[in-house]
N, C-alpha and C. Protein backbone atom coordinates (compact mmCIF):
# COMPACT_ATOMS: atom_id res chain seq x y z
N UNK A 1 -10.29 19.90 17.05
CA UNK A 1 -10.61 21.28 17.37
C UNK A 1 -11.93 21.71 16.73
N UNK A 2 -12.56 20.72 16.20
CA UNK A 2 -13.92 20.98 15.54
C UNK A 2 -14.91 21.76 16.34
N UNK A 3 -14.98 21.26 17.46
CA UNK A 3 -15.71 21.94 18.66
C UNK A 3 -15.40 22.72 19.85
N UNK A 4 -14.26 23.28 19.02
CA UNK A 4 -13.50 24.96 19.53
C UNK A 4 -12.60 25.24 18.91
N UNK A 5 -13.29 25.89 17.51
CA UNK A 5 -12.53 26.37 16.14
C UNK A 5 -11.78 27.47 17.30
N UNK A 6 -10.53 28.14 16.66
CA UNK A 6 -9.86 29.08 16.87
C UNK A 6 -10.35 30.40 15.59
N UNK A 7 -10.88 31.41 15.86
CA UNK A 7 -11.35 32.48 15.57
C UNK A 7 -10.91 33.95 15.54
N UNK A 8 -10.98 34.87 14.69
CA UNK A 8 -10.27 36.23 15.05
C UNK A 8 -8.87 36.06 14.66
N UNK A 9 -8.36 37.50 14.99
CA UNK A 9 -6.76 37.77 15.14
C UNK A 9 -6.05 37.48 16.49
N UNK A 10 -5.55 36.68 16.26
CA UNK A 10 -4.90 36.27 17.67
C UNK A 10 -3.29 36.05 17.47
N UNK A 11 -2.91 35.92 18.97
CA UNK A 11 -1.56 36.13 19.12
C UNK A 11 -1.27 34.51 19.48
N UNK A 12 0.46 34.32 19.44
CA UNK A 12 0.88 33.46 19.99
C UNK A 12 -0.31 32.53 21.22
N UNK A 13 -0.52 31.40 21.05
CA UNK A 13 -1.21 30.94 21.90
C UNK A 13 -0.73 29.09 21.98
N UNK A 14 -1.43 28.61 22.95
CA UNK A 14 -0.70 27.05 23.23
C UNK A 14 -2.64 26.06 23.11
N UNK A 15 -2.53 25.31 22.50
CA UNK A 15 -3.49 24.52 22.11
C UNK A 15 -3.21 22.84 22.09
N UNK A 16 -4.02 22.38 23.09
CA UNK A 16 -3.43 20.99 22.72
C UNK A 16 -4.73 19.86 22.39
N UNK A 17 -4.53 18.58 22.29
CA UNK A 17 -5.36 17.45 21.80
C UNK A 17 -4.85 16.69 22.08
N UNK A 18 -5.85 15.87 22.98
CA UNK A 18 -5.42 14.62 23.82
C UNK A 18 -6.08 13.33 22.76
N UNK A 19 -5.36 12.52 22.15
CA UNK A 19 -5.83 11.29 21.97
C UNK A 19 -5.66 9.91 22.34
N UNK A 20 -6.84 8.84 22.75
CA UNK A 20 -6.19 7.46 22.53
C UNK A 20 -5.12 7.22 20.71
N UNK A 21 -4.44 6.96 21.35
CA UNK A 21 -3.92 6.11 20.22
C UNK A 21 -3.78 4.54 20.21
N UNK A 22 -4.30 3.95 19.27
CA UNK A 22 -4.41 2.46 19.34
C UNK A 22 -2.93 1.94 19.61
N UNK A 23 -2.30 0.75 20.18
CA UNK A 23 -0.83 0.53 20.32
C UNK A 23 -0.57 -0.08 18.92
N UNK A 24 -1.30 -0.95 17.88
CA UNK A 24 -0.81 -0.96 16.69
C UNK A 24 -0.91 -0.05 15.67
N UNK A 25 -1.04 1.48 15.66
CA UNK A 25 -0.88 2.49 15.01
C UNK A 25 0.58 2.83 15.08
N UNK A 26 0.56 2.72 13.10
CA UNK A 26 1.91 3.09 12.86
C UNK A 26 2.31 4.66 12.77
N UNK A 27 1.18 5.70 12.21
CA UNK A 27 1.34 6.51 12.02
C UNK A 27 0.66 7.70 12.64
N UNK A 28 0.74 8.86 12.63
CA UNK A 28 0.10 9.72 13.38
C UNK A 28 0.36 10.87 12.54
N UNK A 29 -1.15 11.71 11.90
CA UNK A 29 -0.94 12.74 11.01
C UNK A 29 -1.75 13.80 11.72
N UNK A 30 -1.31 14.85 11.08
CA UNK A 30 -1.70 16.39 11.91
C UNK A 30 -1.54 17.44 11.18
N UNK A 31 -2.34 18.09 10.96
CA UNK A 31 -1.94 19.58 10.04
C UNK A 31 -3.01 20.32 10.88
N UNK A 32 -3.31 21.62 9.82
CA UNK A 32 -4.17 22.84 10.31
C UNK A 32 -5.35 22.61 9.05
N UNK A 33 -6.36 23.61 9.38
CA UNK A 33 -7.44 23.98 8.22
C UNK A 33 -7.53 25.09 8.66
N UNK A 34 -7.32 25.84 7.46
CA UNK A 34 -8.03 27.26 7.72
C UNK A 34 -9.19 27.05 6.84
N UNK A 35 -10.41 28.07 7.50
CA UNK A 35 -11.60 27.97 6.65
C UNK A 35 -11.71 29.43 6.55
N UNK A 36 -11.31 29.78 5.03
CA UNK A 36 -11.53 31.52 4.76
C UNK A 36 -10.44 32.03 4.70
N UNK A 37 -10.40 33.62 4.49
CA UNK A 37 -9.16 33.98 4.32
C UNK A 37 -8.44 34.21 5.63
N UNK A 38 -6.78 34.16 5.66
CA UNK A 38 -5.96 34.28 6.63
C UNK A 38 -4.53 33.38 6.77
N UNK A 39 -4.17 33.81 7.75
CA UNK A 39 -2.79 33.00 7.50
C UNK A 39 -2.91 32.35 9.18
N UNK A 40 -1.85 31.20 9.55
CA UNK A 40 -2.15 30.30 10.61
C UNK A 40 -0.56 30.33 10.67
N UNK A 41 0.20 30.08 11.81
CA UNK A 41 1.68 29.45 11.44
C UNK A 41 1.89 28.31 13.00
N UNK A 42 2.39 27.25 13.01
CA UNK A 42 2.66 26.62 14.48
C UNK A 42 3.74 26.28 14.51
N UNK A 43 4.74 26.28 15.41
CA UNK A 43 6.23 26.18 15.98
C UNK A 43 5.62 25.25 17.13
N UNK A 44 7.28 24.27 17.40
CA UNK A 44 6.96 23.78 18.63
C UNK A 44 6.44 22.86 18.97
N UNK A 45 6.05 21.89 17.73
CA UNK A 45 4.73 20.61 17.97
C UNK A 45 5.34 19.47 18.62
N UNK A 46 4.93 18.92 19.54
CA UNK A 46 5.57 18.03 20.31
C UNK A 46 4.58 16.76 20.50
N UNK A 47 4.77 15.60 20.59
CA UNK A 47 3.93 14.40 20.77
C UNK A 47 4.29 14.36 22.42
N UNK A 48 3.12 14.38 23.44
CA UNK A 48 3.71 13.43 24.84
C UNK A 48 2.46 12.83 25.33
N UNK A 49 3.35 11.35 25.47
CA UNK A 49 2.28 10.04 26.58
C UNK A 49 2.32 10.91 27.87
N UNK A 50 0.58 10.94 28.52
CA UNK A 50 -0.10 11.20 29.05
C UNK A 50 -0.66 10.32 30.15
N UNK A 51 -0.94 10.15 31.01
CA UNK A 51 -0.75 8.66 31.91
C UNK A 51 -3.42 9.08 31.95
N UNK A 52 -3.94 8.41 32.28
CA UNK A 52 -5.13 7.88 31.78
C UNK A 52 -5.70 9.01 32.98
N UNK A 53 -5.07 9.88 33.93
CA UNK A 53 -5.98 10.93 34.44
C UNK A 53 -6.42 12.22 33.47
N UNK A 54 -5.74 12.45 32.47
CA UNK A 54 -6.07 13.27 31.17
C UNK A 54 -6.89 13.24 30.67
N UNK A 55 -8.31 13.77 30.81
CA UNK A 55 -8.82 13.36 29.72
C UNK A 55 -8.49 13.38 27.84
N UNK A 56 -9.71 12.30 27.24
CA UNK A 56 -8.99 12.64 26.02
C UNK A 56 -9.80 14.40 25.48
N UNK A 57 -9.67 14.95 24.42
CA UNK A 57 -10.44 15.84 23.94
C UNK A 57 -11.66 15.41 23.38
N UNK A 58 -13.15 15.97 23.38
CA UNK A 58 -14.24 15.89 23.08
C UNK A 58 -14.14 15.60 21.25
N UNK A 59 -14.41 14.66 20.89
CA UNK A 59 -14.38 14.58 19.44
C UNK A 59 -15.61 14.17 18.66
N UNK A 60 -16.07 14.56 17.40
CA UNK A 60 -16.94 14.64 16.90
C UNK A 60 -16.66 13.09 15.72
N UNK A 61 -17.72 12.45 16.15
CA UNK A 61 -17.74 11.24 15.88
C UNK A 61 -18.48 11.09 14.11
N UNK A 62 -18.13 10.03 13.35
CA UNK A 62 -18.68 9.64 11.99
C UNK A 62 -19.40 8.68 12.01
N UNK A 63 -20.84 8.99 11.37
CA UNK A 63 -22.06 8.09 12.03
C UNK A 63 -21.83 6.82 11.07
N UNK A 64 -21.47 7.03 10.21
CA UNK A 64 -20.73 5.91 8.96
C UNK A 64 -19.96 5.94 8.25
N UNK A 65 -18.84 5.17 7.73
CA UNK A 65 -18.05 5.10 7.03
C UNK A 65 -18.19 4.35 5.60
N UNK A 66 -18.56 4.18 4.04
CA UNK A 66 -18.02 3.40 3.72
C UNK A 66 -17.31 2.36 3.79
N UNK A 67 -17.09 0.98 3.21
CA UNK A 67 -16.12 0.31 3.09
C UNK A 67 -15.44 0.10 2.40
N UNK A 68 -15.31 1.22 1.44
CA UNK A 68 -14.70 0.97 0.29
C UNK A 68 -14.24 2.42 -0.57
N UNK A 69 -13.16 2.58 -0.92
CA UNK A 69 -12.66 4.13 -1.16
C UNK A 69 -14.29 4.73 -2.16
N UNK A 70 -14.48 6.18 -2.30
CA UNK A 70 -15.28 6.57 -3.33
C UNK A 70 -14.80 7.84 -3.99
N UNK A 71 -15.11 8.41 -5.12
CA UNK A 71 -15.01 9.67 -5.98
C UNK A 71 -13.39 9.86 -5.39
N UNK A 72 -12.69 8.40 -6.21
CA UNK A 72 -11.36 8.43 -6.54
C UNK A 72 -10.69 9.90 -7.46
N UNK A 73 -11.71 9.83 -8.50
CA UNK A 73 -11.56 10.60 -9.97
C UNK A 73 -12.21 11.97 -9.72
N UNK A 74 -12.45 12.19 -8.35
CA UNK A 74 -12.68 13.89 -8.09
C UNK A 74 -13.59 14.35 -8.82
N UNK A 75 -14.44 13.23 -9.40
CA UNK A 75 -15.54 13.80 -10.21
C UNK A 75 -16.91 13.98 -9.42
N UNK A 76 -17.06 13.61 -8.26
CA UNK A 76 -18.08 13.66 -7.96
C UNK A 76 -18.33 14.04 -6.57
C-alpha cells in the first residue's frame, strides 16, 4: 500500500493486495503502519488464490539488499 497510503478519517472500507507467492513459502506476514498520530483497526482478513487474470498490486521494489543481517544491537 506504499503507493496508495490510506489518509484522513475514514470509515469502514475494503482494501486488498494481490501477491505472487513463491510455492516454497512457508510463511506469510501482514500487519498495518500507521505513520503519525491515530488509530487503524481491521476485521475480516482473509487469504484467497486468485487464478493469473488478477493482476498482482504495483509494488515498490529494493534496489539492494545486503547479504548479511546489520545494526543487530540497534545502535546504529
Amino acid at each position: 500500500m506504499m503507493n496508495r497510503p490510506i489518509t484522513g478519517t475514514n470509515g469502514w472500507n475494503h482494501f486488498s493486495v494481490v501477491l505472487d507467492v513463491p510455492v516454497k513459502s512457508e510463511v506469510i506476514a501482514f500487519g498495518i503502519l500507521l505513520q503519525g498520530p491515530g488509530q487503524i483497526w481491521m476485521d475480516e482478513l482473509s487469504f484467497k488464490i486468485v487464478d493469473e487474470s488478477v493482476p498482482v498490486t504495483e509494488q515498490n521494489t529494493v534496489d539492494h539488499l545486503v547479504d548479511e543481517p546489520v545494526n543487530l544491537n540497534f545502535e546504529g
